[in-house]
Structures are given as C-alpha cells and as structure tokens.
PDB file of N, CA and C in Angstrom:
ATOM      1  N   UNK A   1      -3.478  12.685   9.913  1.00  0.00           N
ATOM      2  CA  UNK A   1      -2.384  12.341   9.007  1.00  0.00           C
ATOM      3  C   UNK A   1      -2.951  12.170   7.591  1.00  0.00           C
ATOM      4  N   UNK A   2      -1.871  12.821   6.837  1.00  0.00           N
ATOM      5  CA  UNK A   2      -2.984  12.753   5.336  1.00  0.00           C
ATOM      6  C   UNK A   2      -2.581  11.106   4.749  1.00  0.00           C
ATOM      7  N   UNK A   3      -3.514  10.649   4.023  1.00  0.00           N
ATOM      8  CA  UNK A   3      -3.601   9.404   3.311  1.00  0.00           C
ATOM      9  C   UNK A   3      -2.411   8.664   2.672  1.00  0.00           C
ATOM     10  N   UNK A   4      -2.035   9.792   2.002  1.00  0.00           N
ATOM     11  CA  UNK A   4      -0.914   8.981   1.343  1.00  0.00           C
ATOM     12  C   UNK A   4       0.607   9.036   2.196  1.00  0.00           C
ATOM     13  N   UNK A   5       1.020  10.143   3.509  1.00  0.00           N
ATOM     14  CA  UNK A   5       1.766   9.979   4.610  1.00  0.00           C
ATOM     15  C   UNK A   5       1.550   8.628   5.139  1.00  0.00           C
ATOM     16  N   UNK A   6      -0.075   8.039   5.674  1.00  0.00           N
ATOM     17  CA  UNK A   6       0.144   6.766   6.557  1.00  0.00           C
ATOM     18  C   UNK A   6       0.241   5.846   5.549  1.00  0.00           C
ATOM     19  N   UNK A   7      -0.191   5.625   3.964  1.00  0.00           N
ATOM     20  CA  UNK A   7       0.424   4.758   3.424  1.00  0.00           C
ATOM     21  C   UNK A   7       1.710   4.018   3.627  1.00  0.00           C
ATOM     22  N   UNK A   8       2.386   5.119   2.845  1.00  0.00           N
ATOM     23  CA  UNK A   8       3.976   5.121   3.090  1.00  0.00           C
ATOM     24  C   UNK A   8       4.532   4.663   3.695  1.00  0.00           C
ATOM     25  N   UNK A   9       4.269   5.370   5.522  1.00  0.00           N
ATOM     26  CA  UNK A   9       4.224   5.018   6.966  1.00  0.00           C
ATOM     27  C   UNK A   9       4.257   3.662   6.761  1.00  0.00           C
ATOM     28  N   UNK A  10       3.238   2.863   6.728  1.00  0.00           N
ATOM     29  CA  UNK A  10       2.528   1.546   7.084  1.00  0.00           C
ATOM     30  C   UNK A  10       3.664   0.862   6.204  1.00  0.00           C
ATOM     31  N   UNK A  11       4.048   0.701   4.686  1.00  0.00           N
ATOM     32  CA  UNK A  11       4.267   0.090   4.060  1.00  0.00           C
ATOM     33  C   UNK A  11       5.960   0.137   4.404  1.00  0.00           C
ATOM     34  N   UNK A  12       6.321   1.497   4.525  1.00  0.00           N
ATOM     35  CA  UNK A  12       7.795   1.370   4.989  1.00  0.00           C
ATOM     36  C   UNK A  12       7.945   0.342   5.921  1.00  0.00           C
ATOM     37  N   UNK A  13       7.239   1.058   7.355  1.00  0.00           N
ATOM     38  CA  UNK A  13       7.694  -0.668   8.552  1.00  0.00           C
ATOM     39  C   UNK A  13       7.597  -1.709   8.052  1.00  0.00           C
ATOM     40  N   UNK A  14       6.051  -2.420   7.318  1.00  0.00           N
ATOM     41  CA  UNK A  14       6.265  -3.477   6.821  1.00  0.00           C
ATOM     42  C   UNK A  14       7.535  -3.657   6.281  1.00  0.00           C
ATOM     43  N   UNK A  15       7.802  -3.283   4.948  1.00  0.00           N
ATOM     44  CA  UNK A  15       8.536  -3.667   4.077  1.00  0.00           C
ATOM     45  C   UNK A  15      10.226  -3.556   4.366  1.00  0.00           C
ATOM     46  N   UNK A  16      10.523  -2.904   5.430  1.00  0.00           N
ATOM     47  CA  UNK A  16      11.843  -2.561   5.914  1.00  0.00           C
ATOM     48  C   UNK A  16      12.677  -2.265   4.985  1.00  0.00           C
ATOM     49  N   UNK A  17      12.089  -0.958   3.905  1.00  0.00           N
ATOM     50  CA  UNK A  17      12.378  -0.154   3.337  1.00  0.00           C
ATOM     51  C   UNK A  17      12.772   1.186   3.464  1.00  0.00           C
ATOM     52  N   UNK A  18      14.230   2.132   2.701  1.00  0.00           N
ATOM     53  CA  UNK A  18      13.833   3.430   3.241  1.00  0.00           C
ATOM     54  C   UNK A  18      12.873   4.271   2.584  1.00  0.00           C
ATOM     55  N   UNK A  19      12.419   5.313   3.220  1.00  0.00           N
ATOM     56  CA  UNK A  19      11.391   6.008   2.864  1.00  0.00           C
ATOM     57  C   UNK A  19      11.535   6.403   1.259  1.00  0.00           C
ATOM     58  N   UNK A  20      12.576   7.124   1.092  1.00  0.00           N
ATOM     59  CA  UNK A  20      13.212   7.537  -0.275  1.00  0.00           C
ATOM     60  C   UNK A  20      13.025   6.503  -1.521  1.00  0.00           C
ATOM     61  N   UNK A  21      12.702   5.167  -0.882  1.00  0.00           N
ATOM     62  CA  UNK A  21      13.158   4.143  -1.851  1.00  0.00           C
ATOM     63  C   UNK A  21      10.948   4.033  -2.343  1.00  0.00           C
ATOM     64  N   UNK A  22      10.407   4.710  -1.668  1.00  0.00           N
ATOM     65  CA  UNK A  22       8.690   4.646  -1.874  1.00  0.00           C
ATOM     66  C   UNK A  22       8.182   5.425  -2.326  1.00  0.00           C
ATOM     67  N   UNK A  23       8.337   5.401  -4.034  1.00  0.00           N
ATOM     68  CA  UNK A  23       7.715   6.772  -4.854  1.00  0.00           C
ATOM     69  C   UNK A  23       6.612   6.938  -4.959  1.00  0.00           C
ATOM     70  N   UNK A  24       5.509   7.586  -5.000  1.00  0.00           N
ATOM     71  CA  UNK A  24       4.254   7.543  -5.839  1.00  0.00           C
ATOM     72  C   UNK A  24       4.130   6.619  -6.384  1.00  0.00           C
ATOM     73  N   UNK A  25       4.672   6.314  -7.757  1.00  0.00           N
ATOM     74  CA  UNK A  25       4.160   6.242  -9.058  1.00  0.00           C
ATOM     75  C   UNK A  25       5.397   4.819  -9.487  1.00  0.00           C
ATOM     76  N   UNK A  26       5.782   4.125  -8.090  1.00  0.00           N
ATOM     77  CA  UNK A  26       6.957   3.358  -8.158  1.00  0.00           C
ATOM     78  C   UNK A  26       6.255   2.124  -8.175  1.00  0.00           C
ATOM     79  N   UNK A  27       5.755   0.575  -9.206  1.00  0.00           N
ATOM     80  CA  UNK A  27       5.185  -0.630  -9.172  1.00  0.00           C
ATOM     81  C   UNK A  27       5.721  -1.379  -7.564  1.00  0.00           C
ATOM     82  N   UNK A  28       5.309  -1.762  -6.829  1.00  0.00           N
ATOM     83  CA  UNK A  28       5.413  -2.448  -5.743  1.00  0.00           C
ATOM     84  C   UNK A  28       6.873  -3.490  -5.884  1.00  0.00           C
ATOM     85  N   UNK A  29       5.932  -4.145  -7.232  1.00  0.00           N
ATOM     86  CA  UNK A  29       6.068  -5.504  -7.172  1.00  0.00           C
ATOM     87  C   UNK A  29       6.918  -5.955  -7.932  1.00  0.00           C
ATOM     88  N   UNK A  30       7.162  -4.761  -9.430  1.00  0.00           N
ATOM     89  CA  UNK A  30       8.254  -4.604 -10.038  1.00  0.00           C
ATOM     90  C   UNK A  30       9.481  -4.117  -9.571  1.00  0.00           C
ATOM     91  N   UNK A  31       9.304  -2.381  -8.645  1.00  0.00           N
ATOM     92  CA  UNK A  31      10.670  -1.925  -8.526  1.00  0.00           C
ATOM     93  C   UNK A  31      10.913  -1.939  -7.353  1.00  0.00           C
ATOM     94  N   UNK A  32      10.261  -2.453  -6.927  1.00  0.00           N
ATOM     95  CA  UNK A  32      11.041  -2.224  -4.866  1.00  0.00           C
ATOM     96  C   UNK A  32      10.989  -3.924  -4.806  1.00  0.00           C
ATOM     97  N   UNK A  33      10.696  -4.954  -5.888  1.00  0.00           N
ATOM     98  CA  UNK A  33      10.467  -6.710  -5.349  1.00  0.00           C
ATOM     99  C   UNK A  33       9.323  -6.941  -3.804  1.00  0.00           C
ATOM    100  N   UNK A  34       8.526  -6.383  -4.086  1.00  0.00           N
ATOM    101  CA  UNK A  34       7.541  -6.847  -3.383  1.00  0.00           C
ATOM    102  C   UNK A  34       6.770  -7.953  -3.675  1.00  0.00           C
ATOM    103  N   UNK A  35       6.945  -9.081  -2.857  1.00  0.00           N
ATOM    104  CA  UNK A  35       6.360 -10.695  -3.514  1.00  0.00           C
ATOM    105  C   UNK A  35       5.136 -11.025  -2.856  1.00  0.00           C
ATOM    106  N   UNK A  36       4.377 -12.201  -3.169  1.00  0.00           N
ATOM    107  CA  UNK A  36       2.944 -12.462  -3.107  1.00  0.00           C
ATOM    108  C   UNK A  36       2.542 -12.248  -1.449  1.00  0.00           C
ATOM    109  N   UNK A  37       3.634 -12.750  -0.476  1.00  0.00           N
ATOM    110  CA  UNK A  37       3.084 -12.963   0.354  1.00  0.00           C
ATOM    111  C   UNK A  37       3.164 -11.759   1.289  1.00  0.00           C
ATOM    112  N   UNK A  38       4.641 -10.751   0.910  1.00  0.00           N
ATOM    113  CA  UNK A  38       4.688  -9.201   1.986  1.00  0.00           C
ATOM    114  C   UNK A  38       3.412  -8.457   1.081  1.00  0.00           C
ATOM    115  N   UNK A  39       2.902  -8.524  -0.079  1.00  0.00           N
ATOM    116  CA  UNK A  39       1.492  -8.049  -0.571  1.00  0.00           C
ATOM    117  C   UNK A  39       0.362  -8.041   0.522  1.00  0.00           C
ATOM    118  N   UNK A  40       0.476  -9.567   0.667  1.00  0.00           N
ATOM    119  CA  UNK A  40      -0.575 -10.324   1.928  1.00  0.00           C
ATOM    120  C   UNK A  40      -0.343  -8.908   3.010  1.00  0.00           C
ATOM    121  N   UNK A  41       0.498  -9.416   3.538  1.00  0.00           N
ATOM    122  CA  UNK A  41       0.577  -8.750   4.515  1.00  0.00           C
ATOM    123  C   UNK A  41       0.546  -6.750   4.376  1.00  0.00           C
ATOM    124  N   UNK A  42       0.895  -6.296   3.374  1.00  0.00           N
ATOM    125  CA  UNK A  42       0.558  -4.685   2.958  1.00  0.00           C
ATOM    126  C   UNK A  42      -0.505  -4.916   2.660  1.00  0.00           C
ATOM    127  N   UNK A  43      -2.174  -5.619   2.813  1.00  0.00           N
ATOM    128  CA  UNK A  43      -3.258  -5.265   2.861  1.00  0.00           C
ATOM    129  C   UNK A  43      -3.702  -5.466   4.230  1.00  0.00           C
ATOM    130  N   UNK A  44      -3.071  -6.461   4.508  1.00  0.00           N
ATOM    131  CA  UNK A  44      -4.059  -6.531   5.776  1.00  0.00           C
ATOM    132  C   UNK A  44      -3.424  -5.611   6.920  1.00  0.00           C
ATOM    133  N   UNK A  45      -1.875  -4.790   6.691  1.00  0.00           N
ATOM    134  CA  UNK A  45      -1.977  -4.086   7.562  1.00  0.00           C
ATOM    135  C   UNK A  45      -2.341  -2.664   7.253  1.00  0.00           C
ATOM    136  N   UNK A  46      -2.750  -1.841   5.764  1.00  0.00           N
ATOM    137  CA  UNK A  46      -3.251  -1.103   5.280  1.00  0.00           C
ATOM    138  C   UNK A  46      -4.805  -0.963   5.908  1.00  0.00           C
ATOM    139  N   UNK A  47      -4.946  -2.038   5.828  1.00  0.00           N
ATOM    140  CA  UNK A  47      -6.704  -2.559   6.092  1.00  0.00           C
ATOM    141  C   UNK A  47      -6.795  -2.128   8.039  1.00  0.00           C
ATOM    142  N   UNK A  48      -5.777  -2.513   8.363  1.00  0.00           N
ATOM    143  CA  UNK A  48      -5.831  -2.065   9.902  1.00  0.00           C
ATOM    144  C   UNK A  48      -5.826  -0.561  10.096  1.00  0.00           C
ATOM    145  N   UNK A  49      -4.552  -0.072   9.163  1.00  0.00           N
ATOM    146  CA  UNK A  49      -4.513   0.891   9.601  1.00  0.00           C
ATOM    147  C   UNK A  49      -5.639   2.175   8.817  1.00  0.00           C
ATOM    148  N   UNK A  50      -6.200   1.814   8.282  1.00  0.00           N
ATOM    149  CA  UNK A  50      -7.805   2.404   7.622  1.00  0.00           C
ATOM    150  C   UNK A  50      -8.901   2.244   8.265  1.00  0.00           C
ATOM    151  N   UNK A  51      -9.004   1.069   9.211  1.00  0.00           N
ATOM    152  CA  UNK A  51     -10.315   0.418   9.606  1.00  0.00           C
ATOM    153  C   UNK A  51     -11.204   0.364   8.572  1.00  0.00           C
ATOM    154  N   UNK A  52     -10.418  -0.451   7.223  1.00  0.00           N
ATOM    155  CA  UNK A  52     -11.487  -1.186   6.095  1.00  0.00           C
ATOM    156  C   UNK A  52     -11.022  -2.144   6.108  1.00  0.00           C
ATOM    157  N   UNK A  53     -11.781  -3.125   4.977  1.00  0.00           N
ATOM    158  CA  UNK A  53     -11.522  -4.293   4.417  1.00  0.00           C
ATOM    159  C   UNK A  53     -11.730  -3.687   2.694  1.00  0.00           C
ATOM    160  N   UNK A  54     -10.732  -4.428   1.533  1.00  0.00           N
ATOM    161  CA  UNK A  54     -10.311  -4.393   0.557  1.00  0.00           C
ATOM    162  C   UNK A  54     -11.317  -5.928  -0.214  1.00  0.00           C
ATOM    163  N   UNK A  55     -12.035  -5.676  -1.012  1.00  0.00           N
ATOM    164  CA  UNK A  55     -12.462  -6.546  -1.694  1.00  0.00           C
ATOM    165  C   UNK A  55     -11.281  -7.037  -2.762  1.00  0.00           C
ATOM    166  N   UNK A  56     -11.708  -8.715  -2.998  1.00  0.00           N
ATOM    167  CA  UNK A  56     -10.441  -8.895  -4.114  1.00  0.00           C
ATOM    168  C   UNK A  56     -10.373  -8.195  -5.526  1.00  0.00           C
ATOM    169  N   UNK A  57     -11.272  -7.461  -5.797  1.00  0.00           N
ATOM    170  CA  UNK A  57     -10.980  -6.432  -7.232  1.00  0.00           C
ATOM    171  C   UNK A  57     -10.016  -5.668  -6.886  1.00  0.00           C
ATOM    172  N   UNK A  58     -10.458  -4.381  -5.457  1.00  0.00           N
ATOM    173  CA  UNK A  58      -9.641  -3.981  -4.941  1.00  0.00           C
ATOM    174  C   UNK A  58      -7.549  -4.367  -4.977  1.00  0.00           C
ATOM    175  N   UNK A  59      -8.266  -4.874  -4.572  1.00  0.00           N
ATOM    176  CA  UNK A  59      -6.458  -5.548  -4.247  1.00  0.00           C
ATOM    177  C   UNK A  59      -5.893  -5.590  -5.152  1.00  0.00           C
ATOM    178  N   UNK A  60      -6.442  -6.509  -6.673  1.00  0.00           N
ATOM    179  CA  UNK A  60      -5.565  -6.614  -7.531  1.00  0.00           C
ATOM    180  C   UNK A  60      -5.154  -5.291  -8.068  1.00  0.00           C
ATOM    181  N   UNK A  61      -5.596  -4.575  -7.726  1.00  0.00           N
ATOM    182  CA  UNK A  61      -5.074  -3.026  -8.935  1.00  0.00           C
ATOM    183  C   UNK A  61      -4.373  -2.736  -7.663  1.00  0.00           C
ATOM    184  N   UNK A  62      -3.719  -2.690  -6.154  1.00  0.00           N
ATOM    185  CA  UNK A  62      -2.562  -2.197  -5.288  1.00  0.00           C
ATOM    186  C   UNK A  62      -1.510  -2.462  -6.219  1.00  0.00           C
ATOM    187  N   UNK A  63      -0.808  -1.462  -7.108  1.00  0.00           N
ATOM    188  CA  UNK A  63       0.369  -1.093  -7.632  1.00  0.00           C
ATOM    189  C   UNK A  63       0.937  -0.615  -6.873  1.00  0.00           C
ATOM    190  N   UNK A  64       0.609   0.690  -7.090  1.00  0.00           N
ATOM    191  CA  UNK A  64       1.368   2.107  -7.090  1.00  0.00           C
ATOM    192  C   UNK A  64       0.861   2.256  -5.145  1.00  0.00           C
ATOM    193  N   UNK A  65       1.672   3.324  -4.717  1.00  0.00           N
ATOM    194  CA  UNK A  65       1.219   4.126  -4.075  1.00  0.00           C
ATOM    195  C   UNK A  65       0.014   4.731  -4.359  1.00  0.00           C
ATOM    196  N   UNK A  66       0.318   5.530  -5.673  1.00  0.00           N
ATOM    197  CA  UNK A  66      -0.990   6.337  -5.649  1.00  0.00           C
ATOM    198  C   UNK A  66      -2.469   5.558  -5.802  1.00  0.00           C
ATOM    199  N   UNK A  67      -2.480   4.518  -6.429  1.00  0.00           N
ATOM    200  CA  UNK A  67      -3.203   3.298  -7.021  1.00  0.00           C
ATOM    201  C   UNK A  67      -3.648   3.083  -5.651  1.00  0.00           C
ATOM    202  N   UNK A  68      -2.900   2.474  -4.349  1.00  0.00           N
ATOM    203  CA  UNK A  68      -3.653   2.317  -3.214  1.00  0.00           C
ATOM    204  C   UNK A  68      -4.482   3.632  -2.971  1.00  0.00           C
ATOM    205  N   UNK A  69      -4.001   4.843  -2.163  1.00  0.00           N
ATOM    206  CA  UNK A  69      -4.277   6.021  -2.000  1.00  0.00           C
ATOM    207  C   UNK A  69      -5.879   5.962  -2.718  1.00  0.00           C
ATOM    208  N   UNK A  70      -5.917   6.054  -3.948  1.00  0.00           N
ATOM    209  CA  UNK A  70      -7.446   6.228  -4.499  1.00  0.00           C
ATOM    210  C   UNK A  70      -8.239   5.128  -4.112  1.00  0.00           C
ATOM    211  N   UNK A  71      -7.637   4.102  -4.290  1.00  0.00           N
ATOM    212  CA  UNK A  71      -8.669   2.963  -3.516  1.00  0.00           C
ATOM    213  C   UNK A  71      -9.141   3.253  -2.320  1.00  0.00           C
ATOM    214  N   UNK A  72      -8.122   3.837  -1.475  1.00  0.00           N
ATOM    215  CA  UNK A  72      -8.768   4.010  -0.008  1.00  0.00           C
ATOM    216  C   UNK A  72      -9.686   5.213  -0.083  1.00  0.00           C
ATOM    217  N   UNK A  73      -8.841   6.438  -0.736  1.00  0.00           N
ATOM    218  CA  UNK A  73     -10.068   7.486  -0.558  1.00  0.00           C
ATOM    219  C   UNK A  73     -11.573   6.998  -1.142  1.00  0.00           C
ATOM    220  N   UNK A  74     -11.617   6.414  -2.316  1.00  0.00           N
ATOM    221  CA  UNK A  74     -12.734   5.914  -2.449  1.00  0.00           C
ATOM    222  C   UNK A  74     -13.751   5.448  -1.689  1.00  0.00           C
ATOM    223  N   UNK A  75     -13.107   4.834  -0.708  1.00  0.00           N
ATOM    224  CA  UNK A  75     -13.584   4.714   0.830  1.00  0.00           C
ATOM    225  C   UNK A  75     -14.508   5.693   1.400  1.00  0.00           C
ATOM    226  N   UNK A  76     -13.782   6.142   1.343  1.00  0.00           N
ATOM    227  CA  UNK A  76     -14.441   7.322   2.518  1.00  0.00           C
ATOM    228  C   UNK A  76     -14.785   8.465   2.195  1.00  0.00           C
TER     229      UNK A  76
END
C-alpha cells in the first residue's frame, strides 16, 4: 500500500471522517478541527501502523498530510 493511501486510511478511521474531507495539503488542526488529544492518538496509531516511533520534533511539524508522508518516508 503506498504511504500516503495508509495515511489517509489510518487517519480517516481514527478521525471518523469522510475520505473526501482529507486533502493533501489540508492543516489537520485548522481545517478538519483536529484537537490536542485525537493528534495523540493520529501518532500513536500512525506509529503502529509504520512500525516507528516519531520523535517530539517530528510530531510537531504533523500538519498536512503531505507533512506526515515525508516524515515517514524519511524513515525508511
């Protein structure tokens, strides 16, 4: 599955969002109201579904879709 598909994936269930409503280039936290603590939880189940862990630099730059996406490929 490519990277930015299981993003999406992952963050839709969490967030009990529709897919349509998860742009690229869409702020989390600004335009869909994603708050401190479903954040919490979109790393640590990002983090599952990667088999990484996210240092706290990391984390603070999870905006965007794409913003995660490079963090993870960076990864690997």
């Amino acid at each position: 599955m490519e990277t930015k598909t299981k993003i999406k994936d992952t963050l839709v269930k969490l967030l009990k969002i529709k897919p349509e409503e998860l742009k690229d280039e869409v702020s989390l936290q600004d335009s869909i109201g994603v708050d401190s603590t479903e954040m919490v939880e979109a790393v640590i189940a990002l983090e599952k579904a990667f088999s990484t862990k996210f240092s706290a630099k990391e984390i603070t730059k999870f905006s965007t879709v794409n913003d995660i996406e490079k963090i993870i490929t960076s990864k690997f």
